[in-house]
Protein backbone atom coordinates (compact mmCIF):
# COMPACT_ATOMS: atom_id res chain seq x y z
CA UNK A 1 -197.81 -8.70 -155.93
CA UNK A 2 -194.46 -8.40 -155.20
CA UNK A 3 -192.42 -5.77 -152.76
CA UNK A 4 -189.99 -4.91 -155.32
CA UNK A 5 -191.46 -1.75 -156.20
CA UNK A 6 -189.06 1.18 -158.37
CA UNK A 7 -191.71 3.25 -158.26
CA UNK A 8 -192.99 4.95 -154.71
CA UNK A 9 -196.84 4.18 -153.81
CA UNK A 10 -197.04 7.48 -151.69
CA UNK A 11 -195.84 9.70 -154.84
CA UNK A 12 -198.26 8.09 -156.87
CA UNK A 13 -200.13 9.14 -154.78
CA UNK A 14 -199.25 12.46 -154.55
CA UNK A 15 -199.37 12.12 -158.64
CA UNK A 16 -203.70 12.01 -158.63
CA UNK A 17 -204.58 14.74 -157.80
CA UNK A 18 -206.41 14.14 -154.68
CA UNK A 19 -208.07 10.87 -156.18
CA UNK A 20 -207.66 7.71 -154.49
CA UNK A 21 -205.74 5.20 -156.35
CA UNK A 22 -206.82 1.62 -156.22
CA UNK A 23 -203.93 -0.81 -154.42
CA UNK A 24 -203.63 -2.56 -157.70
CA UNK A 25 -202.48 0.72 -159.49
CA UNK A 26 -198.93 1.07 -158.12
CA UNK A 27 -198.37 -2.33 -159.07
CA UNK A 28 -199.19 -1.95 -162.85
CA UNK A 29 -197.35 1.19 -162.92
CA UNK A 30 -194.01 -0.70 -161.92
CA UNK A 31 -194.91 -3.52 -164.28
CA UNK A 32 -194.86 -0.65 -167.28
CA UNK A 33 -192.13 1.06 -165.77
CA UNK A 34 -189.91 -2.30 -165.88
CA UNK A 35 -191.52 -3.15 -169.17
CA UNK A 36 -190.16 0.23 -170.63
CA UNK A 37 -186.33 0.49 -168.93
CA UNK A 38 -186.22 -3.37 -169.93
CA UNK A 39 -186.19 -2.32 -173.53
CA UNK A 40 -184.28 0.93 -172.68
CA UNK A 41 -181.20 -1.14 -171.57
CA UNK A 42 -181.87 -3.54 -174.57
CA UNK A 43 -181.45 -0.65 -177.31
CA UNK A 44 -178.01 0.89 -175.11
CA UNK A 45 -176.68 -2.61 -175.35
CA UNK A 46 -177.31 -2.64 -179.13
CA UNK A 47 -175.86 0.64 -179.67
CA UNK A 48 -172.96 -0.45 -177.99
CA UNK A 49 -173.76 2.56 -175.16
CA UNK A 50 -173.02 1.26 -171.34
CA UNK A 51 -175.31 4.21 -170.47
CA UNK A 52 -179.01 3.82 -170.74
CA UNK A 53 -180.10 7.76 -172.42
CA UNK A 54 -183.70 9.01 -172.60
CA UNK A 55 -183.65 8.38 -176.31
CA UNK A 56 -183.57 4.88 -175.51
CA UNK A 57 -186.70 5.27 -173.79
């Protein structure tokens, strides 16, 4: 596990609604979160876009 989180462990949290998360959950989140702006930037580049849009999500 790395300490190169995007995401913030206290928000997620926040996010359960009062459940507690396991230690290995944030980590997985960020993995998906990376996973998904990874391809994000991939599709702006191949429009020819230097701005990453929520349709690229």
């Amino acid at each position: 596990m790395t300490s190169d989180l995007i995401i913030i462990k206290a928000k997620v949290k926040d996010f359960s609604e009062g459940l507690s998360v396991g230690t290995d959950v944030p980590y997985e989140l960020d993995k998906l979160v990376k996973l998904v702006m990874k391809r994000a930037v991939e599709r702006a580049k191949a429009n020819g876009r230097r701005t990453v849009m929520a349709k690229d999500l």
